[in-house]
Protein backbone atom coordinates (compact mmCIF):
# COMPACT_ATOMS: atom_id res chain seq x y z
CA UNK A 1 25.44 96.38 -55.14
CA UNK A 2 27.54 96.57 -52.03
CA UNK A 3 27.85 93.25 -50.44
CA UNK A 4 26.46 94.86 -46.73
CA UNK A 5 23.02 95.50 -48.90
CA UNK A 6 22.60 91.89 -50.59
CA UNK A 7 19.24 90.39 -49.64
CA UNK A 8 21.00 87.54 -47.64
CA UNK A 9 22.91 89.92 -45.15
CA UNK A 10 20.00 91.05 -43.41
CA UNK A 11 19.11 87.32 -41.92
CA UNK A 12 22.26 86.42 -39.93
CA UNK A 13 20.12 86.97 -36.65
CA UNK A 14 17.20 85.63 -38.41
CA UNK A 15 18.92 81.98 -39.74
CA UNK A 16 20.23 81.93 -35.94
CA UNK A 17 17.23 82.20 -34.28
CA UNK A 18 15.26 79.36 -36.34
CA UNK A 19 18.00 77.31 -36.62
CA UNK A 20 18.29 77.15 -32.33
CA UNK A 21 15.22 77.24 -31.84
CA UNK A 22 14.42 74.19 -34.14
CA UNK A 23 17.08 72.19 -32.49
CA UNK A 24 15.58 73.49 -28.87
CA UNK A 25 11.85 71.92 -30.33
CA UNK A 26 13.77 68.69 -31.64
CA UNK A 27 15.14 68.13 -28.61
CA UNK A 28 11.82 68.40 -26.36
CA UNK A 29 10.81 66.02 -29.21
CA UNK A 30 13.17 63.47 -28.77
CA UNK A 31 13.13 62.81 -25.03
CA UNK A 32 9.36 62.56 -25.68
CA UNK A 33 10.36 59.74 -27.71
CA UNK A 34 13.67 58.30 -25.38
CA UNK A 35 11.30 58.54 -22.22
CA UNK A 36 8.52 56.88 -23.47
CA UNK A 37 8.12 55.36 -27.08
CA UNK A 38 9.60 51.96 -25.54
CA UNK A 39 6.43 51.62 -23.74
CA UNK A 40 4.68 52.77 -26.84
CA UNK A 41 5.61 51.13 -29.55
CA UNK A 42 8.78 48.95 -28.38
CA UNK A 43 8.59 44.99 -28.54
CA UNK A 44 6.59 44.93 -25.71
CA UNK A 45 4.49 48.11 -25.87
CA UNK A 46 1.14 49.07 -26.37
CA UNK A 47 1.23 48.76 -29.88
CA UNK A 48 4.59 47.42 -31.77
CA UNK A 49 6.79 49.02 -34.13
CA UNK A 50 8.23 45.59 -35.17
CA UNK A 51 4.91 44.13 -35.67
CA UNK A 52 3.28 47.45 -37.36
CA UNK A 53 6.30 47.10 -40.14
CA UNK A 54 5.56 43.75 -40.34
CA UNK A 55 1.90 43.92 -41.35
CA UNK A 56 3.11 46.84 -43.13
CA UNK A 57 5.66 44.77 -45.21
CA UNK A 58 2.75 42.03 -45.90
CA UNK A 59 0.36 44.86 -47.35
CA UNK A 60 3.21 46.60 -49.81
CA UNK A 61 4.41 42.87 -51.26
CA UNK A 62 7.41 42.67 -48.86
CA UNK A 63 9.80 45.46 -47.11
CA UNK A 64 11.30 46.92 -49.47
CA UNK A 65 7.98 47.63 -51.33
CA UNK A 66 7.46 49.08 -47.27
CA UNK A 67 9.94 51.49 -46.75
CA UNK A 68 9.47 53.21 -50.17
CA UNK A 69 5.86 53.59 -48.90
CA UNK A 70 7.21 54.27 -45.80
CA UNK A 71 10.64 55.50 -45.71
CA UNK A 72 12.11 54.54 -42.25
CA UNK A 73 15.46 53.79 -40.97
CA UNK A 74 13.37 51.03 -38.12
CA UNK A 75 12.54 48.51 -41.19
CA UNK A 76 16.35 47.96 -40.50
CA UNK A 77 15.95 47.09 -36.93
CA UNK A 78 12.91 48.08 -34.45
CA UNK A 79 13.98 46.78 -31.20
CA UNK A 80 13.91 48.52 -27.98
CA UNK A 81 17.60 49.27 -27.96
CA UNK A 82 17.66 50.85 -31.63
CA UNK A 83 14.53 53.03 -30.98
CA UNK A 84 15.67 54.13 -27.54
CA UNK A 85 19.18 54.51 -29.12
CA UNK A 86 18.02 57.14 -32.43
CA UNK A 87 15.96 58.91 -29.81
CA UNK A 88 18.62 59.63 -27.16
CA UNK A 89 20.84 60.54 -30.60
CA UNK A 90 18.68 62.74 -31.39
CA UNK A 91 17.71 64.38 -27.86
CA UNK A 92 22.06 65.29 -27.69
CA UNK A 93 21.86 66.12 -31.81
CA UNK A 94 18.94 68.82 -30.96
CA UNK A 95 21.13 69.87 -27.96
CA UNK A 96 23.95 70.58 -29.80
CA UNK A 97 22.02 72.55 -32.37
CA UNK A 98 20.29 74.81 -30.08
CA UNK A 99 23.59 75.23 -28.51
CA UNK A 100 24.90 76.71 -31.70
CA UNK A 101 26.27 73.80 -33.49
CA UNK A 102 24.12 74.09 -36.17
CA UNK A 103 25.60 72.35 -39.14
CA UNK A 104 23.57 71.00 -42.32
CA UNK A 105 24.41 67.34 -41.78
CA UNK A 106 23.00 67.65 -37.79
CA UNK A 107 19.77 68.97 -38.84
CA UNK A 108 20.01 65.74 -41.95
CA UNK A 109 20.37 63.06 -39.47
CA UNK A 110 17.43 64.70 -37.09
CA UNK A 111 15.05 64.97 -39.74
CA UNK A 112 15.72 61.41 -41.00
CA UNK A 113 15.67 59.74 -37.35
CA UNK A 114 12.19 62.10 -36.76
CA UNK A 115 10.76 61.01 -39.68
CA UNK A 116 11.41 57.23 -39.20
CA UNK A 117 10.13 57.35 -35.91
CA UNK A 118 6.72 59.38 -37.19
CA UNK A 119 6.25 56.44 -40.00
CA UNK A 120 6.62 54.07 -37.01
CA UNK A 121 4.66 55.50 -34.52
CA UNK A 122 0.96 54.71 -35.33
CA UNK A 123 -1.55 56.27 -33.16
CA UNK A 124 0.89 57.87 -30.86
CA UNK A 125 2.38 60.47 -33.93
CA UNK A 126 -0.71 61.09 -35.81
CA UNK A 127 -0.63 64.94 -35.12
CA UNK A 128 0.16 67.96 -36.94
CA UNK A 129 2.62 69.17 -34.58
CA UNK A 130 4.84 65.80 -35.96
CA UNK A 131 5.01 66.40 -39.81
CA UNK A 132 5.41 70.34 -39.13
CA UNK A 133 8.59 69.23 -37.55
CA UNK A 134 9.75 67.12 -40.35
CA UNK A 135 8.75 69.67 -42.53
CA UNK A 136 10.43 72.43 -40.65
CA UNK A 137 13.44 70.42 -40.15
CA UNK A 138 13.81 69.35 -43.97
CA UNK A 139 14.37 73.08 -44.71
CA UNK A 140 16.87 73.84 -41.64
CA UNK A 141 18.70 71.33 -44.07
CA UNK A 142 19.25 73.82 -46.58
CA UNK A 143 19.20 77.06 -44.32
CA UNK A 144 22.25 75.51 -41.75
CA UNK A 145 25.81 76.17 -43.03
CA UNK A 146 27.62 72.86 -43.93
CA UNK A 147 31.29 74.37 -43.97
CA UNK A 148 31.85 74.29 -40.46
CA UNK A 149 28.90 74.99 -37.23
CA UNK A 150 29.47 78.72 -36.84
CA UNK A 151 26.30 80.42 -37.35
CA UNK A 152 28.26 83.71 -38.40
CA UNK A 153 30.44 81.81 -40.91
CA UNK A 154 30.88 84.34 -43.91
CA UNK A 155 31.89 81.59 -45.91
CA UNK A 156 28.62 80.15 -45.12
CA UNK A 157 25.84 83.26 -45.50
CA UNK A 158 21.70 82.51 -44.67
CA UNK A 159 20.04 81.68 -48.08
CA UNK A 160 17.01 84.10 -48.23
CA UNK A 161 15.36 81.47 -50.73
CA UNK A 162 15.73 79.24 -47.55
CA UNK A 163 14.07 81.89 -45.14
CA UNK A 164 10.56 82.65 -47.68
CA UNK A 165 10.18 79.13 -48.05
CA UNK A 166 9.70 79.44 -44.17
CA UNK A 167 7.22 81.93 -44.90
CA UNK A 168 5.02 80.06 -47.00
CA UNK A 169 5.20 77.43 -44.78
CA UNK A 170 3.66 80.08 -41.90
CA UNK A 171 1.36 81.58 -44.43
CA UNK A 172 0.15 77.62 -45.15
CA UNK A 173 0.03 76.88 -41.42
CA UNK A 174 -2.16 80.12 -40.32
CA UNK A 175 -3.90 80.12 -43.48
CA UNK A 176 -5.03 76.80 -43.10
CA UNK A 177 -5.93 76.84 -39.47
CA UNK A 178 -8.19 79.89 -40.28
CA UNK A 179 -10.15 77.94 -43.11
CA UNK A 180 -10.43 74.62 -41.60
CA UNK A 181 -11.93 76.88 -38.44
CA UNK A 182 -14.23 78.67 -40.42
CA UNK A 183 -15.82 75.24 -42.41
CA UNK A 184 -15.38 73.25 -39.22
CA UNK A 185 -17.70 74.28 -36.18
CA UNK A 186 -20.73 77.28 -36.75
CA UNK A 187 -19.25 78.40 -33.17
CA UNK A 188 -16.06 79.76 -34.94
CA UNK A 189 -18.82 82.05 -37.16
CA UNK A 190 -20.93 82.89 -33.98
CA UNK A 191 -18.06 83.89 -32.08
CA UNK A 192 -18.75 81.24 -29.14
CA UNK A 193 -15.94 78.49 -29.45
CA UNK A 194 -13.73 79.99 -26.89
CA UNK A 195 -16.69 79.71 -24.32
CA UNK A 196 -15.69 76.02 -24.63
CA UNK A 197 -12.36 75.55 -25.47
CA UNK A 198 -10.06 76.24 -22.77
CA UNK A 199 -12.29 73.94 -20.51
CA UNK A 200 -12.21 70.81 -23.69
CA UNK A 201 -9.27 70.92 -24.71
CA UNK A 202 -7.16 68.36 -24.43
CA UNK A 203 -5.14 68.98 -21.38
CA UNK A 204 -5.89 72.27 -19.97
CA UNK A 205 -3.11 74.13 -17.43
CA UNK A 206 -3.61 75.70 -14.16
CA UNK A 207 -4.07 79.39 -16.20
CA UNK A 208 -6.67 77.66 -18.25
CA UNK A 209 -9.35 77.92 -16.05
CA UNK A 210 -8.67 81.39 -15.41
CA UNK A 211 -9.49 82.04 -19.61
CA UNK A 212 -12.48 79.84 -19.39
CA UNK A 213 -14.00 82.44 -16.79
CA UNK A 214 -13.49 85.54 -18.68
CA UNK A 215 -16.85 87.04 -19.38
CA UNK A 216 -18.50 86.09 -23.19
CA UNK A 217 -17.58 89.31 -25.19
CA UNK A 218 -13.95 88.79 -24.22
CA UNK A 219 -14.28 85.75 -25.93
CA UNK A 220 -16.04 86.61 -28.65
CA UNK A 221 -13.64 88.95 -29.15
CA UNK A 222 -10.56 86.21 -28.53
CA UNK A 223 -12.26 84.67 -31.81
CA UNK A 224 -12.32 87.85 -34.33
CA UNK A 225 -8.78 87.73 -33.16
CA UNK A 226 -8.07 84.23 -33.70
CA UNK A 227 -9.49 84.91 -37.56
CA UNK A 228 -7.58 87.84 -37.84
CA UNK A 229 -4.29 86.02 -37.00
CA UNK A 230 -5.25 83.26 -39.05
CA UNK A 231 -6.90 84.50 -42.39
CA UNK A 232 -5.78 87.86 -42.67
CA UNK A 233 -1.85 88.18 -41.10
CA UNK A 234 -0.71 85.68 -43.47
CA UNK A 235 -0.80 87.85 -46.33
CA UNK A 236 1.48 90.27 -44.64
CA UNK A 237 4.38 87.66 -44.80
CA UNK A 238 4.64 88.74 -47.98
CA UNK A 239 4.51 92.46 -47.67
CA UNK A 240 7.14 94.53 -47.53
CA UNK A 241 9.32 94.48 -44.18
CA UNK A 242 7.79 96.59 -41.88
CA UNK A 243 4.35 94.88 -42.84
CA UNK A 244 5.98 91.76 -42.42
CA UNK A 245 7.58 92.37 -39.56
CA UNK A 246 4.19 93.61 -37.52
CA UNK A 247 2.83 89.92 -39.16
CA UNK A 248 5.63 88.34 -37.32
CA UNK A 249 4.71 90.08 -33.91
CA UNK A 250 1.22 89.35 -34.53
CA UNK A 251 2.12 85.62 -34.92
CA UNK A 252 4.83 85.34 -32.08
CA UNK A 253 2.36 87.12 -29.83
CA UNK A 254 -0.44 85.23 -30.84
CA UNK A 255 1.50 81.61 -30.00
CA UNK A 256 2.23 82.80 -26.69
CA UNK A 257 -1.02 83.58 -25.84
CA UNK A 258 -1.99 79.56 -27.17
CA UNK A 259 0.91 78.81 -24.43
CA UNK A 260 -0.44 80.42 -21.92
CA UNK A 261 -4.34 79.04 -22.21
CA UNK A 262 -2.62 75.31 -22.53
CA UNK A 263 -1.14 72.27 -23.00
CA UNK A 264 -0.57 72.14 -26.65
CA UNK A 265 2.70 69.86 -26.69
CA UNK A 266 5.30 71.28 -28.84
CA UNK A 267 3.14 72.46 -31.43
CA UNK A 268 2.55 76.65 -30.31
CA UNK A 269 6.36 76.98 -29.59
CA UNK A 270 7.54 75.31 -33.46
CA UNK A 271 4.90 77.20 -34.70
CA UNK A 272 6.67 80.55 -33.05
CA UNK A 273 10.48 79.35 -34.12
CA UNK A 274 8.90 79.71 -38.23
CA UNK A 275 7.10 82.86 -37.24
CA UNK A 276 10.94 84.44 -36.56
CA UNK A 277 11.09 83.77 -40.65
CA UNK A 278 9.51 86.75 -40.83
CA UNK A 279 11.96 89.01 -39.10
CA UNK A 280 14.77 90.47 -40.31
CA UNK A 281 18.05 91.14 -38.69
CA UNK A 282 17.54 95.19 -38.04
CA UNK A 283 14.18 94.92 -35.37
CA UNK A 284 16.00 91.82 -33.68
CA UNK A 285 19.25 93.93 -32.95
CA UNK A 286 17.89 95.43 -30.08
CA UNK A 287 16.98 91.95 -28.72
CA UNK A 288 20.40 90.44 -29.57
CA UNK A 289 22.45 93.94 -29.21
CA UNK A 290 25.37 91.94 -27.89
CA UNK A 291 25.57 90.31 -31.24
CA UNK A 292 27.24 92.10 -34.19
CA UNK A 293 26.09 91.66 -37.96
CA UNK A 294 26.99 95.27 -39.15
CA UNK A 295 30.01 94.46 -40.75
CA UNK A 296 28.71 90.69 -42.13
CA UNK A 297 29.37 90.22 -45.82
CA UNK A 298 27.01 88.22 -48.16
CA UNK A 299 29.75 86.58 -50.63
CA UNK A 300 28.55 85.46 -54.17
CA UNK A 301 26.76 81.78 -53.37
CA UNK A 302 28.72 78.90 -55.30
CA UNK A 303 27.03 78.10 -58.29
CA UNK A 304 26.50 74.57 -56.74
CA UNK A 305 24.34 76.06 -54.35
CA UNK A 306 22.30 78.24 -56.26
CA UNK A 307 22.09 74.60 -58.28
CA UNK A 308 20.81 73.19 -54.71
CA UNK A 309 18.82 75.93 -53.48
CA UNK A 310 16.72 76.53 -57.20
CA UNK A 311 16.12 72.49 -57.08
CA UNK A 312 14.51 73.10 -53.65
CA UNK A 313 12.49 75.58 -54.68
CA UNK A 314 11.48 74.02 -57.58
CA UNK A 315 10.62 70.26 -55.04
CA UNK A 316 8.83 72.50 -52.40
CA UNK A 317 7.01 74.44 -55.56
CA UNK A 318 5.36 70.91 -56.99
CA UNK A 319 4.68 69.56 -53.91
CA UNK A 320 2.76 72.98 -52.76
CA UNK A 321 0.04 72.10 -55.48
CA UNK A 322 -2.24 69.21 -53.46
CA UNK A 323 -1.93 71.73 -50.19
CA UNK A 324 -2.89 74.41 -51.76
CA UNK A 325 -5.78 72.66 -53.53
CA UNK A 326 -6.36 70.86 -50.09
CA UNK A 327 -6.71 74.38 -48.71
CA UNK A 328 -9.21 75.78 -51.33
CA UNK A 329 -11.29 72.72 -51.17
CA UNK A 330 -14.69 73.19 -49.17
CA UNK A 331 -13.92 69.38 -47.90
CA UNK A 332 -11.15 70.89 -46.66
CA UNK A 333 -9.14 67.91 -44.66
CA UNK A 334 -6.42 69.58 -41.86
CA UNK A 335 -3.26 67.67 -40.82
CA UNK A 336 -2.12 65.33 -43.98
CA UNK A 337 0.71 64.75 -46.29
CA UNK A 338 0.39 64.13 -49.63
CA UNK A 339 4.12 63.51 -50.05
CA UNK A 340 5.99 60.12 -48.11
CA UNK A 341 8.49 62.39 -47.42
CA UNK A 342 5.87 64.84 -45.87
CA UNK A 343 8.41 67.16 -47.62
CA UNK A 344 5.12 69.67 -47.96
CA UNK A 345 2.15 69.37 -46.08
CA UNK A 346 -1.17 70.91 -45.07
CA UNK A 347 -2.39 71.56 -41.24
CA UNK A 348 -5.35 72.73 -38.72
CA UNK A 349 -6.15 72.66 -35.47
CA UNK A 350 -9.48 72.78 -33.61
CA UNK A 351 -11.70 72.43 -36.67
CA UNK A 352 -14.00 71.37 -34.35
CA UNK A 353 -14.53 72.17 -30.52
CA UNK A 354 -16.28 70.18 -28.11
CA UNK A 355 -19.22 71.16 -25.76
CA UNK A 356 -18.13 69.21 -22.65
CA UNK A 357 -15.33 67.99 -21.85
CA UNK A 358 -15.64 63.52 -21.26
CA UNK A 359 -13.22 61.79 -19.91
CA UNK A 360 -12.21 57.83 -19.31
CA UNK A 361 -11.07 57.09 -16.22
CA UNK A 362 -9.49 53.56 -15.68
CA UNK A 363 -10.56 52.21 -12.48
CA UNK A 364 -9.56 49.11 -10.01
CA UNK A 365 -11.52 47.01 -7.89
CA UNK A 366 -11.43 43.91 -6.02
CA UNK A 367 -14.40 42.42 -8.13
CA UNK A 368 -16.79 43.53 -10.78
CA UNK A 369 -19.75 44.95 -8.52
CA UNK A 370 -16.67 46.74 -7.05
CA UNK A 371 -16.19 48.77 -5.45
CA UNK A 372 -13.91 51.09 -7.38
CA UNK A 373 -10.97 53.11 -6.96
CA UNK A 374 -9.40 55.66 -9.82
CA UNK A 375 -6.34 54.63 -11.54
CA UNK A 376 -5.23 58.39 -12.96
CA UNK A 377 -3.85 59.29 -16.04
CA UNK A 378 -0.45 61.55 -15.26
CA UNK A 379 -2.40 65.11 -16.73
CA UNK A 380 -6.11 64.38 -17.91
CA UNK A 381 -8.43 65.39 -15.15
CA UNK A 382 -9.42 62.05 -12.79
CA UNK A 383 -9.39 63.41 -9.24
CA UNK A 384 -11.46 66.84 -8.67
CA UNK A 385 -9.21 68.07 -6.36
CA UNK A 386 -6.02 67.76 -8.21
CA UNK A 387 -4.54 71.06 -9.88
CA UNK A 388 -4.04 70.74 -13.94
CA UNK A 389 -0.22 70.06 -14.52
CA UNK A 390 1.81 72.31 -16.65
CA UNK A 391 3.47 70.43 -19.44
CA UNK A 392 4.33 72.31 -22.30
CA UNK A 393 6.28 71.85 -24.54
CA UNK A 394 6.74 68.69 -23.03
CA UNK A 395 3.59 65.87 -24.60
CA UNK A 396 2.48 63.26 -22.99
CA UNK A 397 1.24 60.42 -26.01
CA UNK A 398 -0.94 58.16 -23.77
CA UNK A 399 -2.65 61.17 -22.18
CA UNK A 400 -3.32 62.99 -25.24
CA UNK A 401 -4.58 59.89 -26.85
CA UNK A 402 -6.79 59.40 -24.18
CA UNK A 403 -8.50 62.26 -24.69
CA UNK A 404 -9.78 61.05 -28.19
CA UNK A 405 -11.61 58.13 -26.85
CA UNK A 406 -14.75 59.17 -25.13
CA UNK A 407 -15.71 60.52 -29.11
CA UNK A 408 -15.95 56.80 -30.44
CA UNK A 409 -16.29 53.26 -28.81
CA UNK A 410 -13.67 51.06 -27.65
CA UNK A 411 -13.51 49.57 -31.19
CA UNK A 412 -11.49 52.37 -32.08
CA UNK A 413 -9.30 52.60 -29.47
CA UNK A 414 -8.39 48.97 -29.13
CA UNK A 415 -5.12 50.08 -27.18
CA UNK A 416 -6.83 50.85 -24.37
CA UNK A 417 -7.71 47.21 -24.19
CA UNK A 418 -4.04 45.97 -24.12
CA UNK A 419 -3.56 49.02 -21.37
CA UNK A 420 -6.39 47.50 -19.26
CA UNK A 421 -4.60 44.22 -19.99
CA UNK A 422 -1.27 45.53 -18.66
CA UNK A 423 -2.39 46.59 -15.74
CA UNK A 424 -4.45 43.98 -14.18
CA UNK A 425 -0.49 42.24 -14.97
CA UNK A 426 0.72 45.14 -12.49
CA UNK A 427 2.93 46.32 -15.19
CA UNK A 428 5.32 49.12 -13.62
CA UNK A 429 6.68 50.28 -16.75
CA UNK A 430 2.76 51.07 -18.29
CA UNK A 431 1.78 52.21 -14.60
CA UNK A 432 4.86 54.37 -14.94
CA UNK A 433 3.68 56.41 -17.91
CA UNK A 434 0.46 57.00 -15.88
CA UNK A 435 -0.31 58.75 -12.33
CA UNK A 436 1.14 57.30 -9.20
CA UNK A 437 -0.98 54.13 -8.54
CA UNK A 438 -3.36 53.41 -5.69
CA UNK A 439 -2.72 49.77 -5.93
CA UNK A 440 1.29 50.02 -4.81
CA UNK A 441 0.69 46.49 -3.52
CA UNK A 442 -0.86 43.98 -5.62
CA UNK A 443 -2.51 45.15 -9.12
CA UNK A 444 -6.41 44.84 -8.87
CA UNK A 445 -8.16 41.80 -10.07
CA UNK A 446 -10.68 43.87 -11.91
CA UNK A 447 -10.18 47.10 -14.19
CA UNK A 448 -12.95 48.55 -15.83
CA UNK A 449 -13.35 51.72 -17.94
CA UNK A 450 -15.60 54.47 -16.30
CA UNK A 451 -16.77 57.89 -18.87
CA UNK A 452 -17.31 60.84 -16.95
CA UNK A 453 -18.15 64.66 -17.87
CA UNK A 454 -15.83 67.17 -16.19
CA UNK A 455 -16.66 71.13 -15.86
CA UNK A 456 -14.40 73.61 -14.14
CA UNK A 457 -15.74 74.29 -10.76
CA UNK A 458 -17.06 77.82 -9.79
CA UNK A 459 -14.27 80.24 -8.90
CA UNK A 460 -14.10 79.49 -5.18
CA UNK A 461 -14.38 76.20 -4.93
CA UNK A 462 -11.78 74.17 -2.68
CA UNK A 463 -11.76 71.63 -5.70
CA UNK A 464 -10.60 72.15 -9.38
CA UNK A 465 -13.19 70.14 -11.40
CA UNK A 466 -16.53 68.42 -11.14
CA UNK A 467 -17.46 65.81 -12.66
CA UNK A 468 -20.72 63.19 -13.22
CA UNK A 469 -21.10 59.71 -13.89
CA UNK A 470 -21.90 58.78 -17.27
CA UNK A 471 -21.46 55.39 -17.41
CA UNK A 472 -19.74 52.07 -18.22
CA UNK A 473 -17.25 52.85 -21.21
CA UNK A 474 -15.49 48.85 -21.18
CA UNK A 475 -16.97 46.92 -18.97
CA UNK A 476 -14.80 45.26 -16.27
CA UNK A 477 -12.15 42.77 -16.90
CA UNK A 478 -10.21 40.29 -15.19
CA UNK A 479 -6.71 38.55 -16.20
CA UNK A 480 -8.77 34.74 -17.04
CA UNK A 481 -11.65 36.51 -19.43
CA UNK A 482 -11.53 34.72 -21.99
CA UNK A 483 -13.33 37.72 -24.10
CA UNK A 484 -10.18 39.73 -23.23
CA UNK A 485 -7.79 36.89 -24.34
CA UNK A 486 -9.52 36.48 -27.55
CA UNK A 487 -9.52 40.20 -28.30
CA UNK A 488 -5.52 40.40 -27.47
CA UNK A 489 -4.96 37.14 -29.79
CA UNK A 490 -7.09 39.13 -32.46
CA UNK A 491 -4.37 41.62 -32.58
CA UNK A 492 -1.48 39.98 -32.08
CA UNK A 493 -0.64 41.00 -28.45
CA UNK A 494 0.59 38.12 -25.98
CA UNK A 495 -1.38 37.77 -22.77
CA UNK A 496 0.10 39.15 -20.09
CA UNK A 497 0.85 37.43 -16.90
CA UNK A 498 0.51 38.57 -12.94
């Protein structure tokens, strides 16, 4: 066979692609992480990485017990300064690699310092957007060349193995989305969910409202697309290429349309980066034209890598087995690993769609009849008359956790306590990961927690949202409660002071 024709010499433009555009997503990640995980989960954040390891280490039998549980570089040292430094190390790693430096041991060290910060994140990285990024970035390992950070090395050619693991991880990611859909939420079967969803989802964009108000049979018919993306493309993955390569439009196009209804953090543009897998170098040309991979040769691979690349596929093969069996279950669960590694994992999104949309507001006043005065959150709706913010593929963690809490009681959001703590202290840096403050001043001596129902107004309206009073969701607090000291001595979190 003629070395132009080997399998491997038709990805050059395909390894490229995936390869920047992980290290563009890893980057978006990591300044997530450098601009805000020190009010997170630093020493004096909402909820603490140092003391999480440590209750951590007492439920294993001790640390080392831990990290094998675990694995995470922060059992070494979790203090501000060493999780602000790994993320600002990554942020300039992932810079580098969507710049084109793209060697194997950048795309090592961003997958181990993404990974330790997932296992240390708690609440803030439970999502499915997280271990798709470790996952993803565990196979740019193998598919980046290590030689030197040329992309168009010859001595270092794309391993196709490499690229179809991709695939299945697409297939698995669609696949799985369509199922857990389908089992989820009757309103995926009767074709109504999208008459909801742009409006309850968790932080909608100004062009959200805009798909909310499209008439019922376009979105009935934005669902038999969604199942058609999700349950039947897949299989074309692993069709021949011009099969596959109409599955890979259908995907790409399909994530840009998720961008453009809303704020989905990261997730919609990673998902597009592994949807490239399915490309191959000849439809991209015209795309990339001023690139040349006509006259790229695919040498023999060293037998050590053929070694490498057949124990990866054998690793990924095993560890396909509970996702797979995950995915055929009818108690289907979306989102999990069942590796610590999260090496191989299964995922889902919007198994279930809300009716209305609720929303907490935090709100100051100058005693506890009142009256009251909206503290906002930077993106969730608070004030009716302020435009939705366009984020993505930027995430906001307190914001998006937010969302979650009007679907339980404060029980199970106890962070929301320490928040309401924080700021009757007037802390800037907690006020700082919020909306601009209407107590510049002096913090208020009372913070309560208000639930409200927002709607979309009517096209016309001067205002973007309405919304109704639903009631007390935490009742109001003051810095000398001694109900709110005991609950922040409960968990471990020292009382703030003025």
């Amino acid at each position: 066979m003629s070395e132009d024709f080997r399998p491997g010499a038709r990805l050059w433009l395909t390894r490229a692609l995936v390869l920047r555009g992980l290290g563009a997503v890893y980057a978006v990640a990591f300044l997530v992480a450098a601009l805000q995980n020190r009010v997170l989960i630093g020493a004096g954040g909402l909820t603490p990485a140092r003391a999480f390891l440590e209750r951590m280490g007492e439920a294993y039998g001790g640390r080392l017990a831990g990290f094998v549980a675990r694995p995470s570089l922060f059992w070494l040292d979790a203090s501000d300064a060493t999780l602000l430094g790994a993320a600002w190390v990554g942020v300039a790693l992932g810079l580098a690699a969507a710049a084109g430096r793209v060697r194997g041991p950048v795309f090592l060290g961003m997958w181990a310092l993404y990974l330790s910060i997932v296992h240390v994140g708690q609440v803030w990285y439970g999502y499915g957007w997280e271990t798709l990024l470790c996952e993803a970035g565990f196979l740019a390992i193998f598919l980046a060349p290590w030689r030197s950070g040329r992309l168009f090395d010859p001595r270092s050619p794309p391993a196709e193995l490499v690229i179809w693991l991709y695939r299945w991880l697409a297939f698995r990611l669609m696949f799985g989305a369509g199922l857990i859909k389908l089992r989820g939420d009757a309103c995926w079967t009767d074709l109504t969910c999208l008459q909801f969803h742009y409006e309850t989802q968790p932080m909608p964009h100004p062009l959200s409202a805009l798909w909310h108000r499209l008439p019922d049979g376009a979105h009935a018919a934005g669902v038999l697309v969604n199942h058609a993306v999700e349950l039947v493309v897949p299989f074309f993955i692993f069709a021949p290429r011009p099969l596959r390569t109409a599955a890979g439009v259908a995907l790409v196009g399909f994530q840009l349309s998720l961008i453009a209804s809303g704020n989905l953090s990261f997730l919609n543009w990673l998902t597009l980066v592994i949807g490239l897998s399915c490309f191959e170098d000849e439809p991209m040309k015209r795309l990339l034209s001023h690139i040349d991979v006509s006259k790229m040769r695919q040498p023999p691979p060293h037998p050590a890598r053929r070694w490498v690349l057949g124990a990866l596929a054998v690793v990924v093969g095993l560890l396909s087995l509970a996702p797979v069996a995950n995915m055929l279950s009818p108690g289907q669960v979306m989102n999990s690993s069942f590796d610590r590694l999260r090496l191989v994992n299964t995922y889902g999104a919007f198994g279930s769609v809300g009716r209305e949309r609720l929303t907490v507001v935090v709100q100051g006043g100058p005693s506890a009849e009142g009256p009251w005065t909206d503290i906002p959150w930077r993106c969730q709706p608070v004030d009716v008359d302020a435009r939705p913010c366009w984020l993505t593929p930027y995430h906001l963690r307190l914001d998006w956790q937010a969302w979650f809490a009007p679907f339980s009681d404060i029980y199970e959001h106890p962070w929301m306590v320490h928040l309401v703590a924080r700021l009757l202290a007037g802390d800037p840096d907690v006020q700082g990961l919020m909306g601009e403050s209407p107590f510049p001043d002096a913090p208020p001596p009372f913070v309560r927690l208000e639930l409200y129902r927002y709607a979309f107004a009517p096209p016309g309206a001067a205002a973007w949202w309405t919304r109704d009073d639903l009631g007390t969701y935490l009742r109001p607090l003051s810095l000398d409660d001694p109900a709110l000291r005991t609950f922040m001595e409960g968990y471990g979190w020292p009382m703030p002071s003025p």
